[in-house]
Every structure is written in C-alpha cells, then in structure tokens.
PDB file of N, CA and C in Angstrom:
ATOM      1  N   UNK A   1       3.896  48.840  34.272  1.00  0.00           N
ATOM      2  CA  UNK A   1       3.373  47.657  34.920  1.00  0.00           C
ATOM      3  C   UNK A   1       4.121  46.453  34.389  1.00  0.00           C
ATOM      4  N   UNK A   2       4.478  45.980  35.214  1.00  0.00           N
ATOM      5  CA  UNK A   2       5.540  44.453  34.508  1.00  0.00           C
ATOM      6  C   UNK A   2       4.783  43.125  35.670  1.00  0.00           C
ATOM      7  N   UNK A   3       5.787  42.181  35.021  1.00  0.00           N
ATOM      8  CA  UNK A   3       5.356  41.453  35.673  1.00  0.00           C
ATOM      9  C   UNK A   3       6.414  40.351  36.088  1.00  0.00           C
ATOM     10  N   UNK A   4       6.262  39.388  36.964  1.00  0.00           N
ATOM     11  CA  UNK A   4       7.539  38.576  36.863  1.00  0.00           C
ATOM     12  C   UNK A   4       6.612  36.703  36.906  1.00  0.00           C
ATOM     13  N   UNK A   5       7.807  35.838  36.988  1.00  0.00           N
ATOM     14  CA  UNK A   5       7.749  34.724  36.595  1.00  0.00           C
ATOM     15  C   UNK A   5       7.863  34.262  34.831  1.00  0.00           C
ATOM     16  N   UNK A   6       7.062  33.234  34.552  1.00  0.00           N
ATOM     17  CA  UNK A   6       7.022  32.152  33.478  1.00  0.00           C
ATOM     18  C   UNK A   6       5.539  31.692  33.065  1.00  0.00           C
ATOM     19  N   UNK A   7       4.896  31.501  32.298  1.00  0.00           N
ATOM     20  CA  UNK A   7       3.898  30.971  32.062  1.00  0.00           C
ATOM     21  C   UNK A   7       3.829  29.132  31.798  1.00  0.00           C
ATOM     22  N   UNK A   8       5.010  28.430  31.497  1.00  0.00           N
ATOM     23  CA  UNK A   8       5.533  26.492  31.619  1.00  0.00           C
ATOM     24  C   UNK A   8       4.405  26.127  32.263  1.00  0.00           C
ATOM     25  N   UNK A   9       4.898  26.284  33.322  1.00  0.00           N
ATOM     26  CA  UNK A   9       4.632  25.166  34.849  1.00  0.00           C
ATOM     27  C   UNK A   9       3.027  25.768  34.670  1.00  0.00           C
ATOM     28  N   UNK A  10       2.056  24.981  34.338  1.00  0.00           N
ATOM     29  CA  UNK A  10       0.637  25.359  34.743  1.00  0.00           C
ATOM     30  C   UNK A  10      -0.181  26.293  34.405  1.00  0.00           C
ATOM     31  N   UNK A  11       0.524  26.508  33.398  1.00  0.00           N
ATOM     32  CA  UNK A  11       0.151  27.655  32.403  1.00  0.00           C
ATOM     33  C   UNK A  11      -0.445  29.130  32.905  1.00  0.00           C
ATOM     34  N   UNK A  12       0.123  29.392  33.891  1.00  0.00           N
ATOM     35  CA  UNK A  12      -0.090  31.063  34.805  1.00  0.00           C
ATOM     36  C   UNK A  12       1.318  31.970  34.864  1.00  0.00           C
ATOM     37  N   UNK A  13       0.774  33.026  34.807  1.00  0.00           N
ATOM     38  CA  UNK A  13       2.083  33.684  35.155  1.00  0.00           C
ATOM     39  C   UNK A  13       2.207  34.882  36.430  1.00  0.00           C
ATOM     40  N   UNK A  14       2.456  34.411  37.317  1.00  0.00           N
ATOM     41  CA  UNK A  14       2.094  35.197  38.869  1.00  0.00           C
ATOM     42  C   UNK A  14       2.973  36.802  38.802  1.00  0.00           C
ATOM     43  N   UNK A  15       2.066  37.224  39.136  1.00  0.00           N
ATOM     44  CA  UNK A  15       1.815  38.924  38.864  1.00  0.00           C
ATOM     45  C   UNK A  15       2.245  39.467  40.733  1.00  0.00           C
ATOM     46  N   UNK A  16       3.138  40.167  40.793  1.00  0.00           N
ATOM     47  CA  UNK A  16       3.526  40.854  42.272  1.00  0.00           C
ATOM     48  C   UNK A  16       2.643  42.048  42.748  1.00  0.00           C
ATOM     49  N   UNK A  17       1.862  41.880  43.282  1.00  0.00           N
ATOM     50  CA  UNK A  17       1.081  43.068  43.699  1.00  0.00           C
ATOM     51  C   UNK A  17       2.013  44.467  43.297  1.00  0.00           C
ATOM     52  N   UNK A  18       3.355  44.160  44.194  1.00  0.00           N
ATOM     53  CA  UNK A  18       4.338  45.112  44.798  1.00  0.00           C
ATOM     54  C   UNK A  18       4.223  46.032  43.074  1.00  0.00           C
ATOM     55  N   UNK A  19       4.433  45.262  41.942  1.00  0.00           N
ATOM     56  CA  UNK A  19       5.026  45.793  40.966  1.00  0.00           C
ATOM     57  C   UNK A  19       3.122  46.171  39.995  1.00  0.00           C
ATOM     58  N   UNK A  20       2.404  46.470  40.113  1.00  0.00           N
ATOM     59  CA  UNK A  20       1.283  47.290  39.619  1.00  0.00           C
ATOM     60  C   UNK A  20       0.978  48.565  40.272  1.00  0.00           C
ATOM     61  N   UNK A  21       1.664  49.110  41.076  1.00  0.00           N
ATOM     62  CA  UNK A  21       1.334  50.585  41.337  1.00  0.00           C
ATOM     63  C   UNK A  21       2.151  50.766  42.822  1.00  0.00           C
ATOM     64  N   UNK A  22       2.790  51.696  43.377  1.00  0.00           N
ATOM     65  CA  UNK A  22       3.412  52.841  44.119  1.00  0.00           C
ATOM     66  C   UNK A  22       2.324  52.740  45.175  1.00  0.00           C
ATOM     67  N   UNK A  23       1.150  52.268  45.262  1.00  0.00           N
ATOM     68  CA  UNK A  23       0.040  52.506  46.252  1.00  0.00           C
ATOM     69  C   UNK A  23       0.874  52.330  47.474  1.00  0.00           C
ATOM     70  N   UNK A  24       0.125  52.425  48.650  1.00  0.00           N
ATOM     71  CA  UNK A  24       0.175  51.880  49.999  1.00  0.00           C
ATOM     72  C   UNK A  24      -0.427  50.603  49.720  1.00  0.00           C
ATOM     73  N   UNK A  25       0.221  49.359  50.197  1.00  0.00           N
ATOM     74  CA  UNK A  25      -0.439  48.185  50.745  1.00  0.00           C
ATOM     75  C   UNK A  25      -1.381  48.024  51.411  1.00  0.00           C
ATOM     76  N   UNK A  26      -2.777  47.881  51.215  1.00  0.00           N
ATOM     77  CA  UNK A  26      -3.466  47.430  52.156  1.00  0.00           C
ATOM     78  C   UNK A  26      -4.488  45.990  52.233  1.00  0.00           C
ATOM     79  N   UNK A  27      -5.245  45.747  53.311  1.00  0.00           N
ATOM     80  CA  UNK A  27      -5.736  44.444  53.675  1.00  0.00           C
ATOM     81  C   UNK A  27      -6.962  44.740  53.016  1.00  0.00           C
ATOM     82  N   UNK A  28      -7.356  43.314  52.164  1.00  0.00           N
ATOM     83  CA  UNK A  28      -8.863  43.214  51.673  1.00  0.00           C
ATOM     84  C   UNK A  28     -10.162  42.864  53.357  1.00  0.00           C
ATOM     85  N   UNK A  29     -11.341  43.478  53.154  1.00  0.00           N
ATOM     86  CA  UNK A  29     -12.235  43.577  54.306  1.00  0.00           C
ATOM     87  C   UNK A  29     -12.592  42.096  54.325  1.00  0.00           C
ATOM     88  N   UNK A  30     -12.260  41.168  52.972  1.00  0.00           N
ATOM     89  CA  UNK A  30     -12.843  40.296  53.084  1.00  0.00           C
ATOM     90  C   UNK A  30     -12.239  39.050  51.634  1.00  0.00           C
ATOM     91  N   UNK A  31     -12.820  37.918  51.272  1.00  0.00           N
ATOM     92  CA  UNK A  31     -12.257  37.383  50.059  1.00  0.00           C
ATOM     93  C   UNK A  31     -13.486  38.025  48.996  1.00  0.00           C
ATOM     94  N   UNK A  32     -12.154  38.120  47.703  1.00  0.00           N
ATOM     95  CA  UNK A  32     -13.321  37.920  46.340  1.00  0.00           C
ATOM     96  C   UNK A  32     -12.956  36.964  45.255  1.00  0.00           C
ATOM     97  N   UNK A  33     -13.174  36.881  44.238  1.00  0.00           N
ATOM     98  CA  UNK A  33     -12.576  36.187  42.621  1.00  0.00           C
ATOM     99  C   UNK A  33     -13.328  37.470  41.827  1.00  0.00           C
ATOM    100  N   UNK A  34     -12.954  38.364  41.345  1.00  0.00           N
ATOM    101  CA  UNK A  34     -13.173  39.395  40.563  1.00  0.00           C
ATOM    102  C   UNK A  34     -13.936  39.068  39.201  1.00  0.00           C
ATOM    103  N   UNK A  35     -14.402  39.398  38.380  1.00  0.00           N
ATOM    104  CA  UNK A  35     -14.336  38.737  36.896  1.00  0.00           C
ATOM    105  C   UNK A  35     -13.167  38.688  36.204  1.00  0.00           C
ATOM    106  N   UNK A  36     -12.865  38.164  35.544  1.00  0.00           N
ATOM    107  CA  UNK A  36     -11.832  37.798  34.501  1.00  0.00           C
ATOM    108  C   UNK A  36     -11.656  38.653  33.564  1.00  0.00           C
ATOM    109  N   UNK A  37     -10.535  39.203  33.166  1.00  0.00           N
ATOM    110  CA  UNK A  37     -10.499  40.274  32.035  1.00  0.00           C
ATOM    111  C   UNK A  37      -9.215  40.006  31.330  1.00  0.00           C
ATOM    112  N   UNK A  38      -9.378  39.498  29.983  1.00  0.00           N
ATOM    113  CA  UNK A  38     -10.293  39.839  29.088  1.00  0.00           C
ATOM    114  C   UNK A  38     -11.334  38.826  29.286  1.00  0.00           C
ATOM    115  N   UNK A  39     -12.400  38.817  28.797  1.00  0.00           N
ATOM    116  CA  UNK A  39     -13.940  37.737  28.515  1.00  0.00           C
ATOM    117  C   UNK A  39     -14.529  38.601  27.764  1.00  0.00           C
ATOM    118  N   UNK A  40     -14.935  37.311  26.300  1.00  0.00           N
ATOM    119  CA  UNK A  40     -13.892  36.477  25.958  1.00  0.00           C
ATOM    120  C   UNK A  40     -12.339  36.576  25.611  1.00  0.00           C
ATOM    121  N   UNK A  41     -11.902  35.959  25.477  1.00  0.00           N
ATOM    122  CA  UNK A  41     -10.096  36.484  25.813  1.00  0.00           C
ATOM    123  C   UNK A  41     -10.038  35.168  24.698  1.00  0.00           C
ATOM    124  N   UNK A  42      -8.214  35.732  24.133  1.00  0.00           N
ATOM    125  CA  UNK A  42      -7.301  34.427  23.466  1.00  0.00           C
ATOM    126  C   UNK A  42      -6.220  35.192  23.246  1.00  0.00           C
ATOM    127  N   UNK A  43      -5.083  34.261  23.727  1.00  0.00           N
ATOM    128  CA  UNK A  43      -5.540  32.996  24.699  1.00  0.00           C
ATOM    129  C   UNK A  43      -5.280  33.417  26.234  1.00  0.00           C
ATOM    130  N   UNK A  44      -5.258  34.660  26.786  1.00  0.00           N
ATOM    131  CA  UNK A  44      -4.955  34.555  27.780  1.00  0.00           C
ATOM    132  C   UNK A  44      -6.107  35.403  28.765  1.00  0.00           C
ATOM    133  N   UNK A  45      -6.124  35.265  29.958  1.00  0.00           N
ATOM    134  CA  UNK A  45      -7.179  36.026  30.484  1.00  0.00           C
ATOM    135  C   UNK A  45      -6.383  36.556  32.246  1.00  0.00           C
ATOM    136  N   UNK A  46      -6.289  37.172  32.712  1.00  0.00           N
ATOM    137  CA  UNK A  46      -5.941  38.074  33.922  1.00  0.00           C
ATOM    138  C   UNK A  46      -7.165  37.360  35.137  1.00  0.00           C
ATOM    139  N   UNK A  47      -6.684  36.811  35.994  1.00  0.00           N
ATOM    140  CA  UNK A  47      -7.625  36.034  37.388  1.00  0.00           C
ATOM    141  C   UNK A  47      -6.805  37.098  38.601  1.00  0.00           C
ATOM    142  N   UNK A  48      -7.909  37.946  38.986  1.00  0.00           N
ATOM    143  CA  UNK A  48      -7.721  38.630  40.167  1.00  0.00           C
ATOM    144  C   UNK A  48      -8.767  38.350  41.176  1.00  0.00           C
ATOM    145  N   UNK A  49      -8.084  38.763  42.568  1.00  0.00           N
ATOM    146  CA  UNK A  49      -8.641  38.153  43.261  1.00  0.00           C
ATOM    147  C   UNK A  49      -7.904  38.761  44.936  1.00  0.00           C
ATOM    148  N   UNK A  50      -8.872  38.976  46.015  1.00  0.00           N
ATOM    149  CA  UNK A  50      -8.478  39.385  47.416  1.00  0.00           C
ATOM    150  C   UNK A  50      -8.762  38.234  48.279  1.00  0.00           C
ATOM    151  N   UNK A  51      -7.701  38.046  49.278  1.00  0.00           N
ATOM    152  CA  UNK A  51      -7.912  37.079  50.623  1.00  0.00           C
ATOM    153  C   UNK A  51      -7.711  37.828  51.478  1.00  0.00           C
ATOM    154  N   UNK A  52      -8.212  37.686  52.946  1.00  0.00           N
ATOM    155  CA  UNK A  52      -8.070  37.924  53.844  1.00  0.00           C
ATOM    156  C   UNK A  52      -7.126  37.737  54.599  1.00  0.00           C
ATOM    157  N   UNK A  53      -7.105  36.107  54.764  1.00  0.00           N
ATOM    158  CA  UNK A  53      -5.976  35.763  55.527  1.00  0.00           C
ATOM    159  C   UNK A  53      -4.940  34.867  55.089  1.00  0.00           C
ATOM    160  N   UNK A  54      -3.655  34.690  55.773  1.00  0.00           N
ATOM    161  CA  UNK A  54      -2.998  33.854  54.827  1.00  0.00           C
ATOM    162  C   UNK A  54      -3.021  32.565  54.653  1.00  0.00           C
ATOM    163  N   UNK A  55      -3.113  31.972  53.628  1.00  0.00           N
ATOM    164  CA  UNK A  55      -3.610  30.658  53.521  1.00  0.00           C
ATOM    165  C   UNK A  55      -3.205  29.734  52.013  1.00  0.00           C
ATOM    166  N   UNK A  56      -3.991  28.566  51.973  1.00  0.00           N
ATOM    167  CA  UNK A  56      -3.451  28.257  50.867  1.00  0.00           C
ATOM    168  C   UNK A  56      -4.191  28.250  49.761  1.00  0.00           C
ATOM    169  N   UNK A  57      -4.017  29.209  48.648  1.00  0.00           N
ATOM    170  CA  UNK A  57      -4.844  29.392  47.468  1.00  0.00           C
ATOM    171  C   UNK A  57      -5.374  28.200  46.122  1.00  0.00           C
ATOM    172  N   UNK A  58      -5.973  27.742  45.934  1.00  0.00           N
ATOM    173  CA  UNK A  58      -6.285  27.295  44.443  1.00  0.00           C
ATOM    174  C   UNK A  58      -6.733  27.542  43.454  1.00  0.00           C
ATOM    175  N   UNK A  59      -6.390  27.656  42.269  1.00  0.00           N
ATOM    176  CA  UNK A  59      -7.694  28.186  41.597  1.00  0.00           C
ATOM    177  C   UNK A  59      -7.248  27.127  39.961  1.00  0.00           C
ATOM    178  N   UNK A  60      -8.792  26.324  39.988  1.00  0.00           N
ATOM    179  CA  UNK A  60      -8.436  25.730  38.825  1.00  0.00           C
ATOM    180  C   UNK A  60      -9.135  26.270  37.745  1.00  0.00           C
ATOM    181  N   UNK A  61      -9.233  25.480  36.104  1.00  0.00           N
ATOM    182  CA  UNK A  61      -9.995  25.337  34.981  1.00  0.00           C
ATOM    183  C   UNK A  61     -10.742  24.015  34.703  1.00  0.00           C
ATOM    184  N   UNK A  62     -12.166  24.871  34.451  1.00  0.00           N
ATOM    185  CA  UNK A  62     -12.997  23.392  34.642  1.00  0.00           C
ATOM    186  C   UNK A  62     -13.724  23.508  33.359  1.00  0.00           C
ATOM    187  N   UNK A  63     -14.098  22.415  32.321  1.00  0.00           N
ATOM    188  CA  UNK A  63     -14.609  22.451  31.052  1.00  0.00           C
ATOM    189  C   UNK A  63     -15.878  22.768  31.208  1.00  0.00           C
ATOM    190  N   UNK A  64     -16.458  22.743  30.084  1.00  0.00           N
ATOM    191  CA  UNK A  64     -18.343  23.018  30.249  1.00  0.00           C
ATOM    192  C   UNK A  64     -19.258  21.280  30.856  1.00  0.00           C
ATOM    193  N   UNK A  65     -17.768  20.337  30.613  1.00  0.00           N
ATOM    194  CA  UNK A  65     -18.523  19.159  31.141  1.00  0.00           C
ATOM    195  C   UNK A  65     -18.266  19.247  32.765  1.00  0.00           C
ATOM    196  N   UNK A  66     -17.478  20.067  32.667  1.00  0.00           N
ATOM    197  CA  UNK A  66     -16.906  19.956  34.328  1.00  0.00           C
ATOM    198  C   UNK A  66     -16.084  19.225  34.796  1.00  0.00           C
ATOM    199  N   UNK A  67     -15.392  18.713  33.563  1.00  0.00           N
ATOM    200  CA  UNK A  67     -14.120  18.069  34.186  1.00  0.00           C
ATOM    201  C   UNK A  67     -12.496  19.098  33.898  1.00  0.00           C
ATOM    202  N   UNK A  68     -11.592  18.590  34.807  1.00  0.00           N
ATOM    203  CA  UNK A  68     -10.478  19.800  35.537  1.00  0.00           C
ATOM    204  C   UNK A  68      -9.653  19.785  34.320  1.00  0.00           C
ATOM    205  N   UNK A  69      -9.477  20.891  33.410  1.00  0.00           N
ATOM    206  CA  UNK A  69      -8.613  20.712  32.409  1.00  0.00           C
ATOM    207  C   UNK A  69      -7.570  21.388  33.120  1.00  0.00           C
ATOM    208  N   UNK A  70      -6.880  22.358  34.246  1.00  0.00           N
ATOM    209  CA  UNK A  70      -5.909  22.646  34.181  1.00  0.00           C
ATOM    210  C   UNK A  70      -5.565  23.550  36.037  1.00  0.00           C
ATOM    211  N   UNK A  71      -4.952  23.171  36.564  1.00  0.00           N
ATOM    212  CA  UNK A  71      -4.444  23.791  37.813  1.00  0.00           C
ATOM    213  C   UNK A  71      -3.412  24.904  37.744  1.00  0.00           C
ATOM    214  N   UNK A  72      -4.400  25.647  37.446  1.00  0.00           N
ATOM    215  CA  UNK A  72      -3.978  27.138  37.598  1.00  0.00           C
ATOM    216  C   UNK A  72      -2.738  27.819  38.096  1.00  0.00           C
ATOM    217  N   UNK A  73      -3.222  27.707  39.471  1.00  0.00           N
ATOM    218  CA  UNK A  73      -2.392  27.933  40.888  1.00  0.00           C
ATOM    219  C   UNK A  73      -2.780  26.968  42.050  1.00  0.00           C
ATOM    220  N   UNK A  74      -1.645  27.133  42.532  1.00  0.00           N
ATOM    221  CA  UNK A  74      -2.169  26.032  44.099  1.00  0.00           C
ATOM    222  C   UNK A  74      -0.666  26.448  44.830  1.00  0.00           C
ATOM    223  N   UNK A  75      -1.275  27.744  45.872  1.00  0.00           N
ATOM    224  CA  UNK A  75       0.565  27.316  46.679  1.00  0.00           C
ATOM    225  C   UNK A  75      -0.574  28.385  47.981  1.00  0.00           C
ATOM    226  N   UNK A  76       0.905  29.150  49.087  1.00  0.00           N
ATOM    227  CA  UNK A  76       0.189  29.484  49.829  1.00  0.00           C
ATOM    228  C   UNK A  76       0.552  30.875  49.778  1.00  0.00           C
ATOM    229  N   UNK A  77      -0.878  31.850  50.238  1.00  0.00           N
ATOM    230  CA  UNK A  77      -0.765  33.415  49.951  1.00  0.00           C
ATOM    231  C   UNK A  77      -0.722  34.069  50.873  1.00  0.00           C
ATOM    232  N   UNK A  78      -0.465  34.764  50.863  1.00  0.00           N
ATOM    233  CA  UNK A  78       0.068  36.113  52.629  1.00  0.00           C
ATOM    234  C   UNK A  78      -1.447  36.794  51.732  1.00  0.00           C
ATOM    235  N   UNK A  79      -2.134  37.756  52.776  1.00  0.00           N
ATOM    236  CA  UNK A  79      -3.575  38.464  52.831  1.00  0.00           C
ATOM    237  C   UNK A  79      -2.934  39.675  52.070  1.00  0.00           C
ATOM    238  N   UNK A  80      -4.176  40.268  51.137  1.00  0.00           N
ATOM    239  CA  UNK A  80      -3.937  40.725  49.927  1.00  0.00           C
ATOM    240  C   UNK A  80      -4.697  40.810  48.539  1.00  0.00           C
ATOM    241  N   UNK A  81      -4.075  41.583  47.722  1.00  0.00           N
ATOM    242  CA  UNK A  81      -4.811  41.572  46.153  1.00  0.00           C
ATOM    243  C   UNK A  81      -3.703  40.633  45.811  1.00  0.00           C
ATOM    244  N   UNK A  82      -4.098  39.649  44.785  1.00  0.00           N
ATOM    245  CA  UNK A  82      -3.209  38.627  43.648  1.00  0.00           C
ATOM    246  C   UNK A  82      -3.662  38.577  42.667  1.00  0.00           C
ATOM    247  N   UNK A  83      -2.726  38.174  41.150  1.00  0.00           N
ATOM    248  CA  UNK A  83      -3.069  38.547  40.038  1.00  0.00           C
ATOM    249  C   UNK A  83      -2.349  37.347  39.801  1.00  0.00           C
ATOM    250  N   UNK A  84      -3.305  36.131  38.863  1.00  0.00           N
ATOM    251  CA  UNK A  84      -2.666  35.199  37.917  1.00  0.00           C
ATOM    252  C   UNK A  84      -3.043  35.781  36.329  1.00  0.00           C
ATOM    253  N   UNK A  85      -2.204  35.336  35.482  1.00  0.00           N
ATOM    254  CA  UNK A  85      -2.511  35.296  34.104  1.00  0.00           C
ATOM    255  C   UNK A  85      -2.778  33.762  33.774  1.00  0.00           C
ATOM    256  N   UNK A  86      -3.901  33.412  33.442  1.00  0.00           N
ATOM    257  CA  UNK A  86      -4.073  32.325  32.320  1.00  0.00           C
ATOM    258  C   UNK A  86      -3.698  32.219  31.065  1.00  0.00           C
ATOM    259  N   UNK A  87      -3.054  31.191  30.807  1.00  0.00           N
ATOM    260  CA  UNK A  87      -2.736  31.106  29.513  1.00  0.00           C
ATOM    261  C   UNK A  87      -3.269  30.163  28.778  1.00  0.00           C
ATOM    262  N   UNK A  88      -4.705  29.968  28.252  1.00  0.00           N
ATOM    263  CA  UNK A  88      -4.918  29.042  27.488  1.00  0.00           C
ATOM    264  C   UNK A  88      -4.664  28.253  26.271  1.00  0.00           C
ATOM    265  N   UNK A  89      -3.217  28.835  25.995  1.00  0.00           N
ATOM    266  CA  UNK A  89      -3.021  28.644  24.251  1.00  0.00           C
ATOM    267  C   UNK A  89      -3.512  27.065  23.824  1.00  0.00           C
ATOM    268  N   UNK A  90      -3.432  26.517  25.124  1.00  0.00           N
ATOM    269  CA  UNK A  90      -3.537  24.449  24.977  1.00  0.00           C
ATOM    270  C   UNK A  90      -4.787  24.035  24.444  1.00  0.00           C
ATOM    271  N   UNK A  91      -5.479  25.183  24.960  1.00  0.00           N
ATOM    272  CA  UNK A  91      -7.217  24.512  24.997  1.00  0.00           C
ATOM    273  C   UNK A  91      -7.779  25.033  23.853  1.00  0.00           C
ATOM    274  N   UNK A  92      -9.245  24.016  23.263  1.00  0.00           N
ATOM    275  CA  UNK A  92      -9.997  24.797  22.218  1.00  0.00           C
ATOM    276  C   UNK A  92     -10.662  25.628  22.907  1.00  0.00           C
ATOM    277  N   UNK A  93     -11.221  26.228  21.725  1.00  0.00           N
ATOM    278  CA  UNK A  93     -12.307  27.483  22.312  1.00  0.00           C
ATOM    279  C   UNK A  93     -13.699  26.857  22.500  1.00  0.00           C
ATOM    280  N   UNK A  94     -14.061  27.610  23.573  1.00  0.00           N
ATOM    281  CA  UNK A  94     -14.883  26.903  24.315  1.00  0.00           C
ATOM    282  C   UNK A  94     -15.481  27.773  26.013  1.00  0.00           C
ATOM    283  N   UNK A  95     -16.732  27.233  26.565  1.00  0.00           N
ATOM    284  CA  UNK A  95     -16.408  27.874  27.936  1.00  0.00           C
ATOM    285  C   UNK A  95     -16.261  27.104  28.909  1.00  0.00           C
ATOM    286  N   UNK A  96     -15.327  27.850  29.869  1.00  0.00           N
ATOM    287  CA  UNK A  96     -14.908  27.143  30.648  1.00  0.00           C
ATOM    288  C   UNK A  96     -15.022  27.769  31.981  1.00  0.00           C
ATOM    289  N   UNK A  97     -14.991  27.390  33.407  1.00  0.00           N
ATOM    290  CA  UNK A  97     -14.954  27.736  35.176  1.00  0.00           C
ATOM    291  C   UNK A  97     -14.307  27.717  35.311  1.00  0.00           C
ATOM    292  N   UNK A  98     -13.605  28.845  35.573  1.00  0.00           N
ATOM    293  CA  UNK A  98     -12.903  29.437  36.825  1.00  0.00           C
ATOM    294  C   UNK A  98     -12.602  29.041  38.251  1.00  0.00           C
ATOM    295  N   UNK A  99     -12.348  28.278  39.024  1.00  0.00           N
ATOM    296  CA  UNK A  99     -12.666  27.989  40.220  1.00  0.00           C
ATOM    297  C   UNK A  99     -11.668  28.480  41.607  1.00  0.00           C
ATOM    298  N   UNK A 100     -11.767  29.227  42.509  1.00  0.00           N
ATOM    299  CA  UNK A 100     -11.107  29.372  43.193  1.00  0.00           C
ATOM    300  C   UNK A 100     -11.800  29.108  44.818  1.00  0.00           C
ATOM    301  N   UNK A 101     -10.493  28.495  45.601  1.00  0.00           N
ATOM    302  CA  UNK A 101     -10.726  27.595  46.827  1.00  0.00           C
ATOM    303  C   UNK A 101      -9.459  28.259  47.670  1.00  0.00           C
ATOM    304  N   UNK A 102     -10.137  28.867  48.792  1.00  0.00           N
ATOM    305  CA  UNK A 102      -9.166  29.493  49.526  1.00  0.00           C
ATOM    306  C   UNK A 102      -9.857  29.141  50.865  1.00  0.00           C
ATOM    307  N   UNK A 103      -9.856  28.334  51.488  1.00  0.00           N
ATOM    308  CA  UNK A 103     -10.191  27.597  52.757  1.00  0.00           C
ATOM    309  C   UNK A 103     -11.678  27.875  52.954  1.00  0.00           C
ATOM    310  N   UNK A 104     -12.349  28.847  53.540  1.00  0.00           N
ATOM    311  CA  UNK A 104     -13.534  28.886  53.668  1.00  0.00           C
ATOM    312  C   UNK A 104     -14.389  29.492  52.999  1.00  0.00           C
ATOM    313  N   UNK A 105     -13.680  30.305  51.798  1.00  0.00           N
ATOM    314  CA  UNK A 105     -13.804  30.832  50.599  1.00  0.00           C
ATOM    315  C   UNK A 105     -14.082  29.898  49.340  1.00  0.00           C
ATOM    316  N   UNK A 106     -15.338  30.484  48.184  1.00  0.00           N
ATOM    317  CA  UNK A 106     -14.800  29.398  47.349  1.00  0.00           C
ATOM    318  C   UNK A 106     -15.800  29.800  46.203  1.00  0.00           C
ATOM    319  N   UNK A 107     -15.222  30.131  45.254  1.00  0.00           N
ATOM    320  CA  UNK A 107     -16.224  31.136  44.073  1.00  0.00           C
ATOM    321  C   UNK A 107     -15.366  30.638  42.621  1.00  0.00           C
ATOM    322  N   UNK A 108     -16.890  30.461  41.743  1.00  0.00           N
ATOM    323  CA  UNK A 108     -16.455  30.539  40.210  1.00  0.00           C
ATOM    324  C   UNK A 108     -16.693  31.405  39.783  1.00  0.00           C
ATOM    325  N   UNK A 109     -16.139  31.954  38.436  1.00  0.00           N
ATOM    326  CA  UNK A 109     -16.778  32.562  37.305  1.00  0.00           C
ATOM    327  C   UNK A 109     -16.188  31.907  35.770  1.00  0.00           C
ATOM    328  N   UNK A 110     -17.394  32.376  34.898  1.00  0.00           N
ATOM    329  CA  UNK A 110     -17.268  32.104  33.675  1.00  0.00           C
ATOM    330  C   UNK A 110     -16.371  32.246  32.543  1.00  0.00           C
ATOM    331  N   UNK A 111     -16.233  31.713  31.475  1.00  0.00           N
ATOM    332  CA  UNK A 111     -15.160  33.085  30.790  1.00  0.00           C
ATOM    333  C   UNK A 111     -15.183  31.928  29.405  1.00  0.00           C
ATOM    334  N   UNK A 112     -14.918  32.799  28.583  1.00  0.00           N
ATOM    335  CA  UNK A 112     -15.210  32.051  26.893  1.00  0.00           C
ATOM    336  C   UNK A 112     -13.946  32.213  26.163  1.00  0.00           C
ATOM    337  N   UNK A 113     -13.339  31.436  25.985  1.00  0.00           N
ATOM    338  CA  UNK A 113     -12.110  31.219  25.054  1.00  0.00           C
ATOM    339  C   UNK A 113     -12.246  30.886  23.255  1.00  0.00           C
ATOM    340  N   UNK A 114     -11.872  32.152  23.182  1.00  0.00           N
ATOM    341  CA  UNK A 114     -12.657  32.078  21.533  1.00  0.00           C
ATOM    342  C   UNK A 114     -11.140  32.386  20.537  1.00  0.00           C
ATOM    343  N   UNK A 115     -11.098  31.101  19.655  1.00  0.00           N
ATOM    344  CA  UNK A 115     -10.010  31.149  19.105  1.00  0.00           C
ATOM    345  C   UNK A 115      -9.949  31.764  17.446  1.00  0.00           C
TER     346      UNK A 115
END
C-alpha cells in the first residue's frame, strides 16, 4: 500500500484509491465521512470517506472552540472512495472536528490528538 503526494501544502497527504488494492472500482450507493483512524492518533490520523457524485470536496479542522484551525482539503472529486492523511504535527493536543462539505452532503466527526 503506498501512497503518493506531500504532506506542506495543508497538512494532508492525498492517498489514490487506484494504489490500496487490485479491487474492481466501484460507485459508493451514496456519501459518507467514515471515522477517523487512528483516534486518538499523533500526529497523524487517515480521513476516509465516499461521494457519489462528482463534485467539489472540503473537509476542514475545527478546535473544541470551533474555530477553523486548518483546511484539510478543498479541490474537486470524480465519485468514489478517498483517503486524506492528516497531519497534525502543528497543533496541541487537544479535540478537535472533522468537517466535511461535499455539496448536499455534510458530516463531522470527532478525534483527539494526544501528544
């Protein structure tokens, strides 16, 4: 299992479906935001996640006050499973939201960064 890109720019590192398994490709029935694995994690945590259709994805980090410590991802996705890595090395430990916004879609989850 490999992976490609950089973790710099926004602290994610975008994961190719193509390159986690030999499967057949197929279409999600619907959207999700999966849980996060690891939780708690340090510093990094795996954001998976299915869309339906193609569109344009977001998914930020939001503090326990609820303000936006960090933009994840934000570009546009062909329908599918996607895999970001978070990299929190920046942030204290702490919990923080998950947030993902995919047009008519739009789900958090939790996750604890313990240093």
């Amino acid at each position: 299992t490999g992976y490609s890109g950089t973790a710099p720019i926004g602290g994610y590192i975008a994961v190719c479906p193509e390159q986690l398994s030999n499967t057949k490709t197929y279409l999600p029935s619907g959207y999700k935001l999966n849980s996060l694995y690891p939780n708690p994690f340090n510093p990094t945590t795996t954001i998976s996640y299915y869309i339906l259709n193609s569109g344009h994805v977001m998914i930020e980090a939001y503090d326990i006050r609820g303000r936006l410590v960090d933009e994840i991802i934000s570009k546009f996705h062909t329908p599918g499973y996607h895999l970001v890595r978070w990299d929190a090395s920046l942030y204290p430990s702490g919990v923080y939201f998950i947030s993902m916004d995919a047009g008519i879609f739009q789900a958090t989850r939790k996750v604890l960064l313990i240093k």
